[in-house]
Structure formats: C-alpha cells, structure tokens
PDB file of N, CA and C in Angstrom:
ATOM      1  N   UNK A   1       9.871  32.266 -26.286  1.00  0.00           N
ATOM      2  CA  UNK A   1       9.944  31.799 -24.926  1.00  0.00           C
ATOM      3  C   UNK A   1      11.229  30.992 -24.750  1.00  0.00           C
ATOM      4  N   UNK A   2      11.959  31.149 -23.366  1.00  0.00           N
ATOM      5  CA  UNK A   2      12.806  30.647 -23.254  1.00  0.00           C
ATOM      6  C   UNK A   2      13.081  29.183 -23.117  1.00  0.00           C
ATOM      7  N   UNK A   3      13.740  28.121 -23.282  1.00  0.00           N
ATOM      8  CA  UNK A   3      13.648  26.520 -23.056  1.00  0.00           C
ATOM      9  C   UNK A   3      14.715  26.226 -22.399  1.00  0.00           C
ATOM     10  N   UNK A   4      14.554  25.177 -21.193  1.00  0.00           N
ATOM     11  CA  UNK A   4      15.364  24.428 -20.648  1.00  0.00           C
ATOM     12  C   UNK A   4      16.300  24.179 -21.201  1.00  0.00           C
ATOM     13  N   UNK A   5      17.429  24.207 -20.564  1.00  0.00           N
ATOM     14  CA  UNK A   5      18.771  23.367 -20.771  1.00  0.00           C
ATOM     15  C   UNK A   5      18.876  22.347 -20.858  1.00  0.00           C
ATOM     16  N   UNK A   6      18.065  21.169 -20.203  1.00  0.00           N
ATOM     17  CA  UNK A   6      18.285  20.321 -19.748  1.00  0.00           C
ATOM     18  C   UNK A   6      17.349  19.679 -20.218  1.00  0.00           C
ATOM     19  N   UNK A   7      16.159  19.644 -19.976  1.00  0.00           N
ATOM     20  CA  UNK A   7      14.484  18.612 -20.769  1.00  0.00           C
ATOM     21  C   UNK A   7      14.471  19.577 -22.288  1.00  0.00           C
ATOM     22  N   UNK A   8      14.785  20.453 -22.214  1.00  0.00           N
ATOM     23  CA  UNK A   8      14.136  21.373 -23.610  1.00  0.00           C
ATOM     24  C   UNK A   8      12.819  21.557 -23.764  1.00  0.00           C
ATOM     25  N   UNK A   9      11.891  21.408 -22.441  1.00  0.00           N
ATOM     26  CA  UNK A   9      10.635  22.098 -22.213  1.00  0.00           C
ATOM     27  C   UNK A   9      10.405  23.486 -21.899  1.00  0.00           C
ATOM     28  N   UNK A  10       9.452  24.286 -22.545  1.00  0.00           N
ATOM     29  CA  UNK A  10       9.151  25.828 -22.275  1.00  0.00           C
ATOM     30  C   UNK A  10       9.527  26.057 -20.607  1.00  0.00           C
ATOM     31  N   UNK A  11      10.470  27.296 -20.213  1.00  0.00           N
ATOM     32  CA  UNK A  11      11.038  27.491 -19.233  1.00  0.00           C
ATOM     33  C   UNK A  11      10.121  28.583 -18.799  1.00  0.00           C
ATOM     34  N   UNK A  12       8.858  28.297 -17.669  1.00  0.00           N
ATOM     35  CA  UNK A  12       8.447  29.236 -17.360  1.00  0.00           C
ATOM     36  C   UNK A  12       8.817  29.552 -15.607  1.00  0.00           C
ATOM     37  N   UNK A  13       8.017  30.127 -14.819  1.00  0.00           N
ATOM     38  CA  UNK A  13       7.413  30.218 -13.548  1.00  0.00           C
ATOM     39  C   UNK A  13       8.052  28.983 -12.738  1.00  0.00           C
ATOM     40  N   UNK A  14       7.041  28.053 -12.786  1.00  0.00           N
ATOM     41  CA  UNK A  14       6.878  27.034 -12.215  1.00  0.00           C
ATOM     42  C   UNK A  14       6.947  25.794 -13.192  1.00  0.00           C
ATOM     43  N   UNK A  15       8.504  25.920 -13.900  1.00  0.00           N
ATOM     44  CA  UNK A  15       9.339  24.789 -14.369  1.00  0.00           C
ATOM     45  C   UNK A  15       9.487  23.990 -13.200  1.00  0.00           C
ATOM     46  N   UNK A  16       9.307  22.859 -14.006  1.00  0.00           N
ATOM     47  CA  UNK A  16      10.294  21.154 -12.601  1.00  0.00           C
ATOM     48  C   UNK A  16      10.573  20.626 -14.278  1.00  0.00           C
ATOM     49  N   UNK A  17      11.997  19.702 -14.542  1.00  0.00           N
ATOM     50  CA  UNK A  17      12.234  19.231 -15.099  1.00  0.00           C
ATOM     51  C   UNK A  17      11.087  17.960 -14.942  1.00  0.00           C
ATOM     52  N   UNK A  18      10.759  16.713 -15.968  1.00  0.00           N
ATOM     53  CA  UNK A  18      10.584  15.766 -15.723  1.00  0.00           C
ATOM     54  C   UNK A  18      11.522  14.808 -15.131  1.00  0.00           C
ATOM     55  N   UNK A  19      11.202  13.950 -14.574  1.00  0.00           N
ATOM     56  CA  UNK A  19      12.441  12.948 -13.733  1.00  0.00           C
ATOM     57  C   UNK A  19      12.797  11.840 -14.710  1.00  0.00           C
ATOM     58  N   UNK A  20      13.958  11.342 -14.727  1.00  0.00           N
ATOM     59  CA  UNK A  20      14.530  10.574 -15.530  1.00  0.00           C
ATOM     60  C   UNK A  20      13.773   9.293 -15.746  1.00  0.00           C
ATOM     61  N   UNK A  21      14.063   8.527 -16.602  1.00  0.00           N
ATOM     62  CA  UNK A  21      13.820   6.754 -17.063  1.00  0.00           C
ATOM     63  C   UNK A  21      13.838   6.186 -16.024  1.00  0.00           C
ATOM     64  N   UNK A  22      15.462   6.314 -15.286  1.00  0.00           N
ATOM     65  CA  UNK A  22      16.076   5.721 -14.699  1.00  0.00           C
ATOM     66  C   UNK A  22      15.641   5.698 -13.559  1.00  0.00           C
ATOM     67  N   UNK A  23      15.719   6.508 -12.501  1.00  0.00           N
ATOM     68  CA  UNK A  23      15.209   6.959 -11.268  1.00  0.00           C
ATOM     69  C   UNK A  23      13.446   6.364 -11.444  1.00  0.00           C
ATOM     70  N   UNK A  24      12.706   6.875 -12.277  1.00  0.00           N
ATOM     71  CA  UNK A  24      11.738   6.103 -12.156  1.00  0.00           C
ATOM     72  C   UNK A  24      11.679   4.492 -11.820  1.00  0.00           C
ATOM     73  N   UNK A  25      12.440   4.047 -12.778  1.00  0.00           N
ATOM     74  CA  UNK A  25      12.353   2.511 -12.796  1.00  0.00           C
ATOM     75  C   UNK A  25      13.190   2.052 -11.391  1.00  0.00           C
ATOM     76  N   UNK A  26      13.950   2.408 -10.596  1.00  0.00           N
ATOM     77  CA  UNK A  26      14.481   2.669  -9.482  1.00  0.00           C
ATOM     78  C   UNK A  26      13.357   2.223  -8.445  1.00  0.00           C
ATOM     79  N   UNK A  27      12.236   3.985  -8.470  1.00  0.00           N
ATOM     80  CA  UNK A  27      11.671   3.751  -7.478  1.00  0.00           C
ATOM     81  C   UNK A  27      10.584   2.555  -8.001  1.00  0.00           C
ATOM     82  N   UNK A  28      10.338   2.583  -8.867  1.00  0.00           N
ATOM     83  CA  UNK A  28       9.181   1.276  -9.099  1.00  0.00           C
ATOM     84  C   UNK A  28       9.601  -0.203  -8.256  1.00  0.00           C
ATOM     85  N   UNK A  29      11.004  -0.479  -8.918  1.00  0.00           N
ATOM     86  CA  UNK A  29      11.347  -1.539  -8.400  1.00  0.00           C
ATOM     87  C   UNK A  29      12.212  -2.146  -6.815  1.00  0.00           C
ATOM     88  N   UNK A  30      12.122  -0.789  -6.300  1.00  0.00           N
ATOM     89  CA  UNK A  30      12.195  -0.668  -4.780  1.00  0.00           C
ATOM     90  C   UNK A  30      10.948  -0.834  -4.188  1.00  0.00           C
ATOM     91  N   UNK A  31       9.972  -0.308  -4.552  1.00  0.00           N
ATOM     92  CA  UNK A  31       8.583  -0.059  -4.009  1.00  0.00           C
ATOM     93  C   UNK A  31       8.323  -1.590  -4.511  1.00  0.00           C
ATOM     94  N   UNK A  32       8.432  -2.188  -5.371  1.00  0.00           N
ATOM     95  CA  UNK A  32       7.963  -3.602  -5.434  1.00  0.00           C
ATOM     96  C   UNK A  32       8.748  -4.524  -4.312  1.00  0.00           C
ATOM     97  N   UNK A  33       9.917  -4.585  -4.372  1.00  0.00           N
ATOM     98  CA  UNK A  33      10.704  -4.818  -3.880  1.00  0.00           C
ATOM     99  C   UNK A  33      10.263  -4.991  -1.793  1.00  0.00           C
ATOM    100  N   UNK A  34       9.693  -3.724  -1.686  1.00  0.00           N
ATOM    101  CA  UNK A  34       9.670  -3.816  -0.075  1.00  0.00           C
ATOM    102  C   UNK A  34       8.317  -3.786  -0.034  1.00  0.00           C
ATOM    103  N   UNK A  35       7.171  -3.726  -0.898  1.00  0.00           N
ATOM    104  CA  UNK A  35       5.884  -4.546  -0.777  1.00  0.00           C
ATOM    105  C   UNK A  35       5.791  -5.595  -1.090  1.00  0.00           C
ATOM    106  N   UNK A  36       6.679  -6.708  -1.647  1.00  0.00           N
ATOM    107  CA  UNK A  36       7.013  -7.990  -1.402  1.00  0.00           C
ATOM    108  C   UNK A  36       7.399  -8.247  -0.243  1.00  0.00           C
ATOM    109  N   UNK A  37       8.682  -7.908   0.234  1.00  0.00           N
ATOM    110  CA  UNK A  37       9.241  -8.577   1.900  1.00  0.00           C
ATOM    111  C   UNK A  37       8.071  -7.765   2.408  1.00  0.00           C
ATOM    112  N   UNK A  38       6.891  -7.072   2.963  1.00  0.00           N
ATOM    113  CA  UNK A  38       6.164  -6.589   3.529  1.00  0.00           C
ATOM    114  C   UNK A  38       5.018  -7.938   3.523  1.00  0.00           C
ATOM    115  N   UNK A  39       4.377  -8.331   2.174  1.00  0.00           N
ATOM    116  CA  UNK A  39       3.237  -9.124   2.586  1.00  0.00           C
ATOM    117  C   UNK A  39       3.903 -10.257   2.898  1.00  0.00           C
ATOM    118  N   UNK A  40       5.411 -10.794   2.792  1.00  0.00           N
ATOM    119  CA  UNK A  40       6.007 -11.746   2.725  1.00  0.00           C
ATOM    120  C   UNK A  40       5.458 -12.185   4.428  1.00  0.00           C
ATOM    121  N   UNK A  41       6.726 -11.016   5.146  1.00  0.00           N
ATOM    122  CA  UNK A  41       6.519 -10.520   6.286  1.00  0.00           C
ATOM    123  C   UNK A  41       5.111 -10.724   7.131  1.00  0.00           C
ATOM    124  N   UNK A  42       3.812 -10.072   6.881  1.00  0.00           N
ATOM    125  CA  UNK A  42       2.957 -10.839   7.320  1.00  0.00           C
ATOM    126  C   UNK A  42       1.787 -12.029   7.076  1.00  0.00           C
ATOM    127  N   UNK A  43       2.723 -12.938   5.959  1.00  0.00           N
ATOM    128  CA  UNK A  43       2.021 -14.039   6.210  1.00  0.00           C
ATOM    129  C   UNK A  43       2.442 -14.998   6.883  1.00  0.00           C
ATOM    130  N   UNK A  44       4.221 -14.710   6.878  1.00  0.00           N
ATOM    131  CA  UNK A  44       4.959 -15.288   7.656  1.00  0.00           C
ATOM    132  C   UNK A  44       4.434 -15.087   9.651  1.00  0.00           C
ATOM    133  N   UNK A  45       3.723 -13.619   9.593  1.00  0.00           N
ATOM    134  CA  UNK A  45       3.199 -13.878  10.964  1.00  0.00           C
ATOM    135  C   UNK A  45       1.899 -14.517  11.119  1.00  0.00           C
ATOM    136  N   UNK A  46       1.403 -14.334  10.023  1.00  0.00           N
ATOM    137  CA  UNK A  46      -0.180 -14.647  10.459  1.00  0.00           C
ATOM    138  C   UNK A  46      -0.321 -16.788   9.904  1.00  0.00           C
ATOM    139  N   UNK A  47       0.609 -16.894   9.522  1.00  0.00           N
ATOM    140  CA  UNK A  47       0.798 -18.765   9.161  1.00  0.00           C
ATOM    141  C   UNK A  47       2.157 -18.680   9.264  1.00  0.00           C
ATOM    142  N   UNK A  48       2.171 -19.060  10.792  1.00  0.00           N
ATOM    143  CA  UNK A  48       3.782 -19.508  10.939  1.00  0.00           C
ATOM    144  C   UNK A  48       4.107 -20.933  10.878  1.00  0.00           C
ATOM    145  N   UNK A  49       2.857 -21.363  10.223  1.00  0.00           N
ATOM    146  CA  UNK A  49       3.322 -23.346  10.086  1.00  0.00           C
ATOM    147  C   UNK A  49       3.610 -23.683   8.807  1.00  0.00           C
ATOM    148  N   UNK A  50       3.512 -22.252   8.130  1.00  0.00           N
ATOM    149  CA  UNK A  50       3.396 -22.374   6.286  1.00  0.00           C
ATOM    150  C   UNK A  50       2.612 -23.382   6.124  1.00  0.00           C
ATOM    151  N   UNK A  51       1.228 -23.021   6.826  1.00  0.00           N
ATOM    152  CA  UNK A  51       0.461 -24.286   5.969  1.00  0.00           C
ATOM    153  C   UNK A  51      -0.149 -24.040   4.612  1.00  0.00           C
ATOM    154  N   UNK A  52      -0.106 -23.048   4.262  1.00  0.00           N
ATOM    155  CA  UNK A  52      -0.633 -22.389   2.730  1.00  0.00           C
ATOM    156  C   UNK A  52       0.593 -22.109   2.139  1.00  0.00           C
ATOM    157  N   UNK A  53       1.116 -22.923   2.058  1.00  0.00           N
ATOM    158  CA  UNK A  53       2.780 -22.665   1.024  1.00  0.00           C
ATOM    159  C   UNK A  53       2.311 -22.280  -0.298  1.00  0.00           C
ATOM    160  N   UNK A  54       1.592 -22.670  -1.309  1.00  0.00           N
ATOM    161  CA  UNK A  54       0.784 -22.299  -2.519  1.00  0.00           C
ATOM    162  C   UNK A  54       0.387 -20.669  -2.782  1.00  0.00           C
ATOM    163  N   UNK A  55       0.211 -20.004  -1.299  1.00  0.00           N
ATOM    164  CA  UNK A  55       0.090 -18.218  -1.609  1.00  0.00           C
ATOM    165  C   UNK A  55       1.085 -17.913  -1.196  1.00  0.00           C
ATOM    166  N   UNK A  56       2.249 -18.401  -0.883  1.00  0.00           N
ATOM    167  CA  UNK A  56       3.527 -17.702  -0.846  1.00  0.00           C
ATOM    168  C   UNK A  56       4.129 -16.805  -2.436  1.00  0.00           C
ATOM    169  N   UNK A  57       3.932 -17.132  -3.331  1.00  0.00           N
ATOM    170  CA  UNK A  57       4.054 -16.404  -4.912  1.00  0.00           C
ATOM    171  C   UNK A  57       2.741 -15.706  -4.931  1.00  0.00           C
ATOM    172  N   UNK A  58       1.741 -16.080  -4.571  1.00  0.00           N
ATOM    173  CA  UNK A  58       0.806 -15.091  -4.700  1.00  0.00           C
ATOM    174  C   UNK A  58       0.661 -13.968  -3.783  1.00  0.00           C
ATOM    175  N   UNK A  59       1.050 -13.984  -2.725  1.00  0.00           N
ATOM    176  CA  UNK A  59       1.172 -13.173  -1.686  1.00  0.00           C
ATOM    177  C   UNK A  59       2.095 -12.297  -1.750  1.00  0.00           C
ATOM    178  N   UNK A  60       3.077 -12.753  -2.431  1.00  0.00           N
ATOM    179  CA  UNK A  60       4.389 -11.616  -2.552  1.00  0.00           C
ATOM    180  C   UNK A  60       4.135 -11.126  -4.092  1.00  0.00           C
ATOM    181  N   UNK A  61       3.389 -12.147  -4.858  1.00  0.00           N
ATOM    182  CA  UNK A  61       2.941 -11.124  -6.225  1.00  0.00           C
ATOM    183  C   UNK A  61       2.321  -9.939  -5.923  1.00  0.00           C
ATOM    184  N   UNK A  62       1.015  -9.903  -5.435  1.00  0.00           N
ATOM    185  CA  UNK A  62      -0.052  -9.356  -4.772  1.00  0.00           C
ATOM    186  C   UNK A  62       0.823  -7.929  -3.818  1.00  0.00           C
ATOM    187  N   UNK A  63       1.536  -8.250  -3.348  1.00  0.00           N
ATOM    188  CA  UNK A  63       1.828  -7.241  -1.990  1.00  0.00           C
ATOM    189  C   UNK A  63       3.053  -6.322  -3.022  1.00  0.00           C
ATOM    190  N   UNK A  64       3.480  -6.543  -3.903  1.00  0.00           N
ATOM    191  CA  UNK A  64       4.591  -5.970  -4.770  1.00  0.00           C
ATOM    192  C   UNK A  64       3.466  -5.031  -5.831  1.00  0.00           C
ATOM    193  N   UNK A  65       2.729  -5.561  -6.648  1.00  0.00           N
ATOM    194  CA  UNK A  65       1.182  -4.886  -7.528  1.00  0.00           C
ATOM    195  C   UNK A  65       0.685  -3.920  -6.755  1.00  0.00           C
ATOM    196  N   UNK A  66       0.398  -4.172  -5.501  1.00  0.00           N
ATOM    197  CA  UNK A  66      -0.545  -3.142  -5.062  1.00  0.00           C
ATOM    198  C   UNK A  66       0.761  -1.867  -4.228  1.00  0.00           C
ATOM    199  N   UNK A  67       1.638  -2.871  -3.970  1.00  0.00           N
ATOM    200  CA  UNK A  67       2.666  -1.040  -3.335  1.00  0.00           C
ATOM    201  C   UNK A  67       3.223  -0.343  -4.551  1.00  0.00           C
ATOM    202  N   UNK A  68       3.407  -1.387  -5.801  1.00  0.00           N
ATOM    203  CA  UNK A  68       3.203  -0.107  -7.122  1.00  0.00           C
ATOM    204  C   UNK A  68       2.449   0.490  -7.229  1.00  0.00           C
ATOM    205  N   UNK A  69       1.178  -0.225  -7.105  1.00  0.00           N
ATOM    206  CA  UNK A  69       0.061   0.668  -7.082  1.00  0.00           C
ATOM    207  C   UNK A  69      -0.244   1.945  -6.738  1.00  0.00           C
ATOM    208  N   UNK A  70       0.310   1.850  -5.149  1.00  0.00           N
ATOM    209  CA  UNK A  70      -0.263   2.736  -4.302  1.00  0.00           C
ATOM    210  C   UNK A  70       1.032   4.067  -4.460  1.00  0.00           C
ATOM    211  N   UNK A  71       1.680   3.431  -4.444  1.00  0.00           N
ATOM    212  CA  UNK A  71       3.295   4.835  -4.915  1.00  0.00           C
ATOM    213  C   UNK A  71       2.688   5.691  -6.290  1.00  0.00           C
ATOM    214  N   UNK A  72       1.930   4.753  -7.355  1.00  0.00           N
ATOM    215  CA  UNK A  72       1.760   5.668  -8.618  1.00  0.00           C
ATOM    216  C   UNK A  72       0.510   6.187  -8.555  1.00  0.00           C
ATOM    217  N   UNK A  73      -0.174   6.276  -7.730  1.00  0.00           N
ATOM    218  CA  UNK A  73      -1.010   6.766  -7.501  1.00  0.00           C
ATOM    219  C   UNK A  73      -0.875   8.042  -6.282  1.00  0.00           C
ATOM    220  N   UNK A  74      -0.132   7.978  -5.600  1.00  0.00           N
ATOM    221  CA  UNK A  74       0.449   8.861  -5.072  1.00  0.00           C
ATOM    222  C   UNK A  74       1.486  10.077  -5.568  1.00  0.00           C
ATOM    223  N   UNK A  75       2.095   9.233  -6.493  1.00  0.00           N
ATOM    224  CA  UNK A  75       3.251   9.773  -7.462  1.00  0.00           C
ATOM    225  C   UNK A  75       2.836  11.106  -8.053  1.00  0.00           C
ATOM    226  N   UNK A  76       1.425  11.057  -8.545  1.00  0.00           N
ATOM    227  CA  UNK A  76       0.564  12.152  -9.440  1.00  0.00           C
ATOM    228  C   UNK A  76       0.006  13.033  -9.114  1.00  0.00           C
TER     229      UNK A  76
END
C-alpha cells in the first residue's frame, strides 16, 4: 500500500493528513483566549460596580476551560 509523503500514514480513499502540533496549540490558545474576554465581557455587564472583584480570575478561568472545552469536543 501506498504512504503519504507527508504524515507517512497508509494513503488510501479518504486520506486527511493529521494537523500539526502547532496549529493545534494555536487554536487551543485562541479559543481560550476569546472565552476569556467573552466571560470577562459579561460579567463586566452583568456587575458593572465590580462588586465581586474575587470572580474576576475565576470567571475568566472558567469561561477559557469551558470554550476549550466546547471547541474539543466539537473538534472530533
């Protein structure tokens, strides 16, 4: 059987290379990246007096975890 040029996986039909290290870790840390400014974003609307300053790290922890989440779970 013939093999990729490129991954050196069996070259059949319905070859897709796998996607790089790189590009992965890319989109991971974009997708964290704008599900942070996202929950940032609405706690900043929903407590605009910052009276819960204390879930500001948790809120942008939280909102970055779960849009990884939801991308790698989509990803598959």
């Amino acid at each position: 059987m013939a093999t990729c040029p490129r991954c050196k996986g069996h070259l059949t039909d319905g070859h897709r290379c796998p996607r790089r290290p790189l590009f992965v870790f890319a989109e991971v840390l974009g997708c964290a990246l704008l599900g942070a400014l996202l929950s940032f974003a609405l706690l900043a609307a929903f407590d605009p007096h910052n009276q819960a300053s204390d879930l500001d790290v948790v809120a942008i922890s939280v909102g970055a975890i779960v849009a990884v989440g939801i991308n790698r779970v989509l990803r598959t």
